[in-house]
PDB file of N, CA and C in Angstrom:
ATOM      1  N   UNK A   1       0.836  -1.180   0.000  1.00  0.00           N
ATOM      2  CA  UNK A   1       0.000   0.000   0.000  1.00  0.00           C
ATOM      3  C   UNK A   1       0.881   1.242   0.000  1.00  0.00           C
ATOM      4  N   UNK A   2       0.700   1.760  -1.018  1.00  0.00           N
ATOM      5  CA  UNK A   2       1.210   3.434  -0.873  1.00  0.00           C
ATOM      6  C   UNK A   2       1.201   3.986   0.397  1.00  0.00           C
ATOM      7  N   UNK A   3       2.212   4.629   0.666  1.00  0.00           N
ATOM      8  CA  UNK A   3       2.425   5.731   1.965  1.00  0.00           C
ATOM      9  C   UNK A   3       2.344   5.002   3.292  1.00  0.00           C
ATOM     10  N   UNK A   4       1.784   3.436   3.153  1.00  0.00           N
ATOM     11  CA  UNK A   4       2.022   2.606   4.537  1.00  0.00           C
ATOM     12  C   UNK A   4       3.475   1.622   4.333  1.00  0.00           C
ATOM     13  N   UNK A   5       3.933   1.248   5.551  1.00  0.00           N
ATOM     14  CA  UNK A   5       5.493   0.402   5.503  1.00  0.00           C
ATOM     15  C   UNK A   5       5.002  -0.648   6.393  1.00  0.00           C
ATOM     16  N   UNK A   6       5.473  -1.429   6.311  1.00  0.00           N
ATOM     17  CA  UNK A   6       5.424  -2.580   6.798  1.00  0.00           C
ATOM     18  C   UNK A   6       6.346  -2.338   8.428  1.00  0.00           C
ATOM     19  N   UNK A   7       5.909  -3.378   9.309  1.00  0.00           N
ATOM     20  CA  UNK A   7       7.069  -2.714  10.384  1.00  0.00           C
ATOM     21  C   UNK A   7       6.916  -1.215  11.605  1.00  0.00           C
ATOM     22  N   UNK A   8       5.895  -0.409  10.660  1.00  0.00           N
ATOM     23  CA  UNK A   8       5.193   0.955  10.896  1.00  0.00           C
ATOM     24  C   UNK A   8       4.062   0.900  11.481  1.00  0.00           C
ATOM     25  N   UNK A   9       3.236  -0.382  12.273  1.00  0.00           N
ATOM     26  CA  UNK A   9       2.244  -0.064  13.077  1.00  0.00           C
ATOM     27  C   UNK A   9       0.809  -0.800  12.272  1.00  0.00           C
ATOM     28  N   UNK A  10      -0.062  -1.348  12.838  1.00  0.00           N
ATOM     29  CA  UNK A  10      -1.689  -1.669  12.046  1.00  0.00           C
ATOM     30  C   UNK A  10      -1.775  -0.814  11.007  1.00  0.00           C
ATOM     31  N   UNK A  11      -2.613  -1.312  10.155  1.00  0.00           N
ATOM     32  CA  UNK A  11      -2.861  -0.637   9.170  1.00  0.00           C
ATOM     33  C   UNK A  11      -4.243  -0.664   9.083  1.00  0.00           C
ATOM     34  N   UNK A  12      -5.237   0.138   9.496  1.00  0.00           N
ATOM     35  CA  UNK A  12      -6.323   0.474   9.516  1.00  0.00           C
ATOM     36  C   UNK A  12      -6.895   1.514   7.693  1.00  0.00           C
ATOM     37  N   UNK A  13      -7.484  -0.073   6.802  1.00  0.00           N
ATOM     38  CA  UNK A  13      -8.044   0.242   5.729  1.00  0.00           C
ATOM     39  C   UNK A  13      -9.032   1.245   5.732  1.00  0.00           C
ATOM     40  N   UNK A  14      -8.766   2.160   4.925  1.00  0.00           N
ATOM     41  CA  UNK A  14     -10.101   2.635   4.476  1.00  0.00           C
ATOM     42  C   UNK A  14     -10.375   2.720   3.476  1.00  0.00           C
ATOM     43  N   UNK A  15     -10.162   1.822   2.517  1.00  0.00           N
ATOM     44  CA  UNK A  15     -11.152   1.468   1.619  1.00  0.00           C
ATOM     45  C   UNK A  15      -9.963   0.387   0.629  1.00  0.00           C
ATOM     46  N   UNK A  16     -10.585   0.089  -0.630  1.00  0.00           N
ATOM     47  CA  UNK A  16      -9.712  -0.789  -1.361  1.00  0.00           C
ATOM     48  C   UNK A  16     -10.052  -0.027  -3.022  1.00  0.00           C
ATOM     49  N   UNK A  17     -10.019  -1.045  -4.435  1.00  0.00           N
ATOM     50  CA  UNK A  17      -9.451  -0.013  -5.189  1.00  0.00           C
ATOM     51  C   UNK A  17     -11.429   0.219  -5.748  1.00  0.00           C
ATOM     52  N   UNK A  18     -12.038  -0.686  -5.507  1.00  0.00           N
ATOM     53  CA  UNK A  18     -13.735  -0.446  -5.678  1.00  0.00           C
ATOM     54  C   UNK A  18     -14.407   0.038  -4.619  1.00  0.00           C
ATOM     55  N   UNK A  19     -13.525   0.338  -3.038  1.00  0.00           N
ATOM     56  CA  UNK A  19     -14.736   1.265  -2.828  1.00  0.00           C
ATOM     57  C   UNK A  19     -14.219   1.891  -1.301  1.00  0.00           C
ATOM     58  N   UNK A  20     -14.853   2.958  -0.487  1.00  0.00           N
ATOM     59  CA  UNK A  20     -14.240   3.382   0.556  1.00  0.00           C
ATOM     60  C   UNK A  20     -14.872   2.983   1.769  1.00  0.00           C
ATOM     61  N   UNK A  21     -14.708   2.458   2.720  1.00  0.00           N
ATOM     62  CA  UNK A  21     -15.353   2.031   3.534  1.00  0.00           C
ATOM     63  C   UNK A  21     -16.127   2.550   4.280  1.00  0.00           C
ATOM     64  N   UNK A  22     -17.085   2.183   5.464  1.00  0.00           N
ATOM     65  CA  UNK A  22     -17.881   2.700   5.948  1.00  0.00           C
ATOM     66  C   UNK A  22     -17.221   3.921   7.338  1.00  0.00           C
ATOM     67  N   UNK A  23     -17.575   5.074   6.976  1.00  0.00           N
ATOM     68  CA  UNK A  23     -16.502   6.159   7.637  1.00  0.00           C
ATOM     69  C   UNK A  23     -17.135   5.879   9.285  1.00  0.00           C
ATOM     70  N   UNK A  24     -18.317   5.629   9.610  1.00  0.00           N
ATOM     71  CA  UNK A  24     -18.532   5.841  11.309  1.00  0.00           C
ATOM     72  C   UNK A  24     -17.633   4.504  11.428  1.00  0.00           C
ATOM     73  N   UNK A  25     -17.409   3.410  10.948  1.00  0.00           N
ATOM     74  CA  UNK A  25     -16.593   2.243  11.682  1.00  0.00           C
ATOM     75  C   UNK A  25     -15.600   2.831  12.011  1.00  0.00           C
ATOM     76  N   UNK A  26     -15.001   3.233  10.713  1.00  0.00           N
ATOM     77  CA  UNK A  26     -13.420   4.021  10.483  1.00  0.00           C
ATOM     78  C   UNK A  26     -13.457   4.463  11.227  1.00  0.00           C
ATOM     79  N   UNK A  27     -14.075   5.608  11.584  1.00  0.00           N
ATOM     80  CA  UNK A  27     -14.007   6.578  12.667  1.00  0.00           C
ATOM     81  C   UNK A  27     -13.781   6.078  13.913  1.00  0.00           C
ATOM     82  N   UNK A  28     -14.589   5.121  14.776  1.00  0.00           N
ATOM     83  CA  UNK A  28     -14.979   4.298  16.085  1.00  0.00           C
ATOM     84  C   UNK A  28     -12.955   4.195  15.796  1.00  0.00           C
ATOM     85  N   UNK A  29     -12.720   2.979  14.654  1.00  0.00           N
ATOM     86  CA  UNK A  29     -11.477   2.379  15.084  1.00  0.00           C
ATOM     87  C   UNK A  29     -10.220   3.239  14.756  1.00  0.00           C
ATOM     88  N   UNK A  30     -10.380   4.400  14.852  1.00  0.00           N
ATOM     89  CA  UNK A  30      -9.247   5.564  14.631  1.00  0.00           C
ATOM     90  C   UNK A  30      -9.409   6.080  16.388  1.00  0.00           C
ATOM     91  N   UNK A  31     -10.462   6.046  16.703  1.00  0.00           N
ATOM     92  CA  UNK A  31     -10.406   6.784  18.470  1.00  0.00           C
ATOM     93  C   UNK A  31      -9.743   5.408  19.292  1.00  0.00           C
ATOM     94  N   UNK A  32      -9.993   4.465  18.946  1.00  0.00           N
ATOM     95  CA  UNK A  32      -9.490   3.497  19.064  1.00  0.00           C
ATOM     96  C   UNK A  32      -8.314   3.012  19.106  1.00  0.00           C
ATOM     97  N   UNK A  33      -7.475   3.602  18.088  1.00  0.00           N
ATOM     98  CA  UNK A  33      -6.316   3.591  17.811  1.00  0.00           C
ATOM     99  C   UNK A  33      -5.487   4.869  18.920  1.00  0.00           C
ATOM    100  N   UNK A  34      -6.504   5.799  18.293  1.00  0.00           N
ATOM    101  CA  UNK A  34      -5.426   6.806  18.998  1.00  0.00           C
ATOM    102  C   UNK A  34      -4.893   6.048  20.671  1.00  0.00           C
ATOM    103  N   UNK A  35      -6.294   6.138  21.343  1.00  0.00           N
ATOM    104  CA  UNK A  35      -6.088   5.725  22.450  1.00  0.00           C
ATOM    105  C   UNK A  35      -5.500   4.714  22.784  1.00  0.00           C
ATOM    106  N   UNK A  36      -5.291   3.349  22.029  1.00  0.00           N
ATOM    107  CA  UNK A  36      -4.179   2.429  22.159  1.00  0.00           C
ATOM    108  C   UNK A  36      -2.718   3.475  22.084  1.00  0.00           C
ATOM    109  N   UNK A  37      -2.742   4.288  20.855  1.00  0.00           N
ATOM    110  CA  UNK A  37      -1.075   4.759  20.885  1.00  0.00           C
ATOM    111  C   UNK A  37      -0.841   5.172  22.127  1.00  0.00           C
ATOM    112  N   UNK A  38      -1.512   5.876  22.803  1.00  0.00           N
ATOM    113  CA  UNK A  38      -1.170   6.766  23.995  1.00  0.00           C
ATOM    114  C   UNK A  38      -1.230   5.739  25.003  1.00  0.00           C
ATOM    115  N   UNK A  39      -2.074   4.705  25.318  1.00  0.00           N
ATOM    116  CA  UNK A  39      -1.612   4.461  26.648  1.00  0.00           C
ATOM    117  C   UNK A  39      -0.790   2.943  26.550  1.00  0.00           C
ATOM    118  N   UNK A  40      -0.603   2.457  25.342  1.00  0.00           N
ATOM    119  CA  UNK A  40       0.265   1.300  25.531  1.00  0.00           C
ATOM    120  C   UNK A  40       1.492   1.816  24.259  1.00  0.00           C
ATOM    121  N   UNK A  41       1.336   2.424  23.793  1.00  0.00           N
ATOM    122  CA  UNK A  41       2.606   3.018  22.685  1.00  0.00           C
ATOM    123  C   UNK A  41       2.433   2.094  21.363  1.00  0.00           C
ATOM    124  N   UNK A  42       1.393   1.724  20.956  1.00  0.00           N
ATOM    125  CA  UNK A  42       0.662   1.170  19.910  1.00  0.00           C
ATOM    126  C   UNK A  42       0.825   1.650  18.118  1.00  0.00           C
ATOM    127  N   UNK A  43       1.899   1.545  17.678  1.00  0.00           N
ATOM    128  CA  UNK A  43       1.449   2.300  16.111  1.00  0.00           C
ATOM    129  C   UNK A  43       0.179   1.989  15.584  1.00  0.00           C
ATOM    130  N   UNK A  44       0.019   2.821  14.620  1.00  0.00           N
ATOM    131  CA  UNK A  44      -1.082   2.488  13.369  1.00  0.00           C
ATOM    132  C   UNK A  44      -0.800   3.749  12.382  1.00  0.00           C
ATOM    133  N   UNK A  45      -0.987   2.983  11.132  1.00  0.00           N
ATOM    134  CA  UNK A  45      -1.322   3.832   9.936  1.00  0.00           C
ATOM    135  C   UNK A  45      -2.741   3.808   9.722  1.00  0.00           C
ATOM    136  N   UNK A  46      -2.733   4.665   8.979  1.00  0.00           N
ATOM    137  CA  UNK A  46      -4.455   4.695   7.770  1.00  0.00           C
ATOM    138  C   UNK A  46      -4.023   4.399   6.186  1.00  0.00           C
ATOM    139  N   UNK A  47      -4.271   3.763   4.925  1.00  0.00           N
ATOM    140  CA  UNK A  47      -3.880   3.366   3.746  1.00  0.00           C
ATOM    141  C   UNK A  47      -4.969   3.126   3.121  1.00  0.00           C
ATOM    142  N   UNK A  48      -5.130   3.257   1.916  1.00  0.00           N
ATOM    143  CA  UNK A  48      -6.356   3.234   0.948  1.00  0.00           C
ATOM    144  C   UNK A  48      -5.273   1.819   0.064  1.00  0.00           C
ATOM    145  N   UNK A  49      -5.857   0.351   0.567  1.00  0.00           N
ATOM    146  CA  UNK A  49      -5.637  -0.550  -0.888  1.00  0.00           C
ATOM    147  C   UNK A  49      -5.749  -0.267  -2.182  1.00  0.00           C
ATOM    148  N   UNK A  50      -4.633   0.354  -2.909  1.00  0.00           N
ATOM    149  CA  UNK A  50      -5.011   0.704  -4.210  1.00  0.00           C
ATOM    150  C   UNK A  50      -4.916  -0.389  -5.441  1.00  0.00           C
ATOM    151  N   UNK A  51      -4.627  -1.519  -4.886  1.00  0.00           N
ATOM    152  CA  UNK A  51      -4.524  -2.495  -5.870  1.00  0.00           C
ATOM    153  C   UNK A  51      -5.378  -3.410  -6.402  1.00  0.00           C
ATOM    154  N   UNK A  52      -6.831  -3.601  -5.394  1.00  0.00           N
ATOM    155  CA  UNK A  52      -7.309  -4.581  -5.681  1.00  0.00           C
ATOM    156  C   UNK A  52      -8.572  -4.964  -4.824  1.00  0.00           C
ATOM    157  N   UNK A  53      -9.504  -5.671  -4.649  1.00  0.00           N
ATOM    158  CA  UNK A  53     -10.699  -5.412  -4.241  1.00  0.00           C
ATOM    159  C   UNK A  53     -10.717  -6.420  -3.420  1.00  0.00           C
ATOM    160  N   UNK A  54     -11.218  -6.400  -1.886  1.00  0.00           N
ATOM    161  CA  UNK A  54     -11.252  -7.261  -0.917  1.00  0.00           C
ATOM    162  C   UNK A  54     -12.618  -7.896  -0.452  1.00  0.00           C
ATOM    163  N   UNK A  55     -12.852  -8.601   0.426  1.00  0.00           N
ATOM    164  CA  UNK A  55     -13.818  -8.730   1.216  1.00  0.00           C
ATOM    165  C   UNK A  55     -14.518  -8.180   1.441  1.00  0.00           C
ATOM    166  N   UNK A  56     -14.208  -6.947   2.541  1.00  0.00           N
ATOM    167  CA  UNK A  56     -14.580  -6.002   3.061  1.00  0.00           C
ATOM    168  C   UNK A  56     -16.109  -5.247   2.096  1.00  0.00           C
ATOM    169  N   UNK A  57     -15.398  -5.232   0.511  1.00  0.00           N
ATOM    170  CA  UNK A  57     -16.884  -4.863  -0.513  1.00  0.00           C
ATOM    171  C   UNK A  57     -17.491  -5.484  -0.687  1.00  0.00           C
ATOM    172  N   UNK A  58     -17.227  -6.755  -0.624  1.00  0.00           N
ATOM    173  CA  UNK A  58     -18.547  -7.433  -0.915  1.00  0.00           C
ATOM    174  C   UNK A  58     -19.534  -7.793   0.097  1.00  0.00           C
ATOM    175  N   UNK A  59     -19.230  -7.685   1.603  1.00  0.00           N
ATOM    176  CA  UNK A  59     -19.450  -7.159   2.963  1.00  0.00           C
ATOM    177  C   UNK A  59     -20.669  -6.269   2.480  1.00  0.00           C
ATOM    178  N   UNK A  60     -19.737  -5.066   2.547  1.00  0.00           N
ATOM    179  CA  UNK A  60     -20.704  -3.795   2.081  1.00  0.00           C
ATOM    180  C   UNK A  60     -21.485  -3.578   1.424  1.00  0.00           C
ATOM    181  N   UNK A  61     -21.277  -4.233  -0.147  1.00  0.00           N
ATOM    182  CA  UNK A  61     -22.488  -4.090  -0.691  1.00  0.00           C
ATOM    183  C   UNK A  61     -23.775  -4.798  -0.117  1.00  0.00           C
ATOM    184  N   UNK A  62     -23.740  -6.004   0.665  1.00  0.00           N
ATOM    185  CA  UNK A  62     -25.081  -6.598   1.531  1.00  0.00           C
ATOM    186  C   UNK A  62     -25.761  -5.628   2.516  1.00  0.00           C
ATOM    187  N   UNK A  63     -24.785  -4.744   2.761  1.00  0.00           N
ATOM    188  CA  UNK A  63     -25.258  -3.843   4.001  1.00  0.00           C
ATOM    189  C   UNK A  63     -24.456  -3.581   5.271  1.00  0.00           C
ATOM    190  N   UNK A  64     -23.957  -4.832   5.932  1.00  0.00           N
ATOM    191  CA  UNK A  64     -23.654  -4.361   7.062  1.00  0.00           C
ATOM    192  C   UNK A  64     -22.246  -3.152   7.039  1.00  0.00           C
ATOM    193  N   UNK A  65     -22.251  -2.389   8.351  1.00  0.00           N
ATOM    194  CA  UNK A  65     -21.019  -1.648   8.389  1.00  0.00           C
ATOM    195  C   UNK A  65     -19.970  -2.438   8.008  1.00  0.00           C
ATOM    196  N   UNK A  66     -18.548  -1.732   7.426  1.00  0.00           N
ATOM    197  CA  UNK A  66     -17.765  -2.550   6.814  1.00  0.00           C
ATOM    198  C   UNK A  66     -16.069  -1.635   7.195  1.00  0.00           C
ATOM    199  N   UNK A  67     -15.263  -2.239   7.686  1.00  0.00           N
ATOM    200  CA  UNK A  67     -13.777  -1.988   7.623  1.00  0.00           C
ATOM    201  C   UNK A  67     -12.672  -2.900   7.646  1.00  0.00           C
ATOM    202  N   UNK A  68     -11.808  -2.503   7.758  1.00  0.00           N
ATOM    203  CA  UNK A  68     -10.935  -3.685   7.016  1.00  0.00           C
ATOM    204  C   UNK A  68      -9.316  -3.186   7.740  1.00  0.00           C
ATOM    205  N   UNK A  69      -8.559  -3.767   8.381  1.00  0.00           N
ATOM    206  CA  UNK A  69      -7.024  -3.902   9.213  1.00  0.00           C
ATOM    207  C   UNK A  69      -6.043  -5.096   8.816  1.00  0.00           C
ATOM    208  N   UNK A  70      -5.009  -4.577   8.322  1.00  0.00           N
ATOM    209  CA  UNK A  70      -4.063  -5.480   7.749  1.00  0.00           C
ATOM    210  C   UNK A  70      -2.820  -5.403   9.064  1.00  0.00           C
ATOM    211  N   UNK A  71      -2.054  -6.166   9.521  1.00  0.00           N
ATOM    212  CA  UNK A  71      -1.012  -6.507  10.480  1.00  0.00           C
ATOM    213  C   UNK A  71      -0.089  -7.109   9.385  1.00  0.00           C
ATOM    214  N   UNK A  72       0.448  -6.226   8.908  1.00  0.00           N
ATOM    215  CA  UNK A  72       1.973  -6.341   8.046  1.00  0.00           C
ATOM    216  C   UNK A  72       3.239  -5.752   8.585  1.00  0.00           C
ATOM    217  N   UNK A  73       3.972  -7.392   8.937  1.00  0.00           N
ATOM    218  CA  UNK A  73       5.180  -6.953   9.797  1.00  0.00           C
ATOM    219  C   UNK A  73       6.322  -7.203   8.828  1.00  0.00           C
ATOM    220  N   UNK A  74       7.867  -7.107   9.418  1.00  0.00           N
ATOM    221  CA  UNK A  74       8.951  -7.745   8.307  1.00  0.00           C
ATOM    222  C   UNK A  74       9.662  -8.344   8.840  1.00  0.00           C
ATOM    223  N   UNK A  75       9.580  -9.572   7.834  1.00  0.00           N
ATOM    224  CA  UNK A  75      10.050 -11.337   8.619  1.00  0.00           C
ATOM    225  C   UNK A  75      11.527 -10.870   8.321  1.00  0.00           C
ATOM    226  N   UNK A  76      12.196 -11.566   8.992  1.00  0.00           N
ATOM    227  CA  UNK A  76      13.809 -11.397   9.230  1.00  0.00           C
ATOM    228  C   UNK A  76      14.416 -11.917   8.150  1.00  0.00           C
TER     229      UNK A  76
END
């Protein structure tokens, strides 16, 4: 994903290359985040999947709220 690194913390999707996800989830798991960084020293990014279309849409198009977190670390 553009502008995210591996190694650099969760990666909290918001969206992939068909569609953007549902922003109140996003939102919930960004206060979420913050507050992990601060009281346990927690990274996270935010990244838009620009390559390719996940789960997460076809989720969404049925209806329910929809977001999506990748845990990409770097193996030795």
């Amino acid at each position: 994903m553009a502008g995210c690194q591996r190694g650099d913390g969760v990666i909290m999707r918001v969206g992939d290359k068909t569609s953007i996800f549902d922003t109140k989830a996003m939102r919930s798991w960004r206060r979420s985040a913050l507050n992990l960084s601060r009281v346990r020293k927690v990274q996270f990014q935010r990244g838009l999947m620009s390559g390719g279309t996940c789960e997460a849409t076809a989720y969404q198009e049925f209806g329910p709220q929809t977001g999506a977190v990748c845990v990409a670390w770097a193996l030795p």
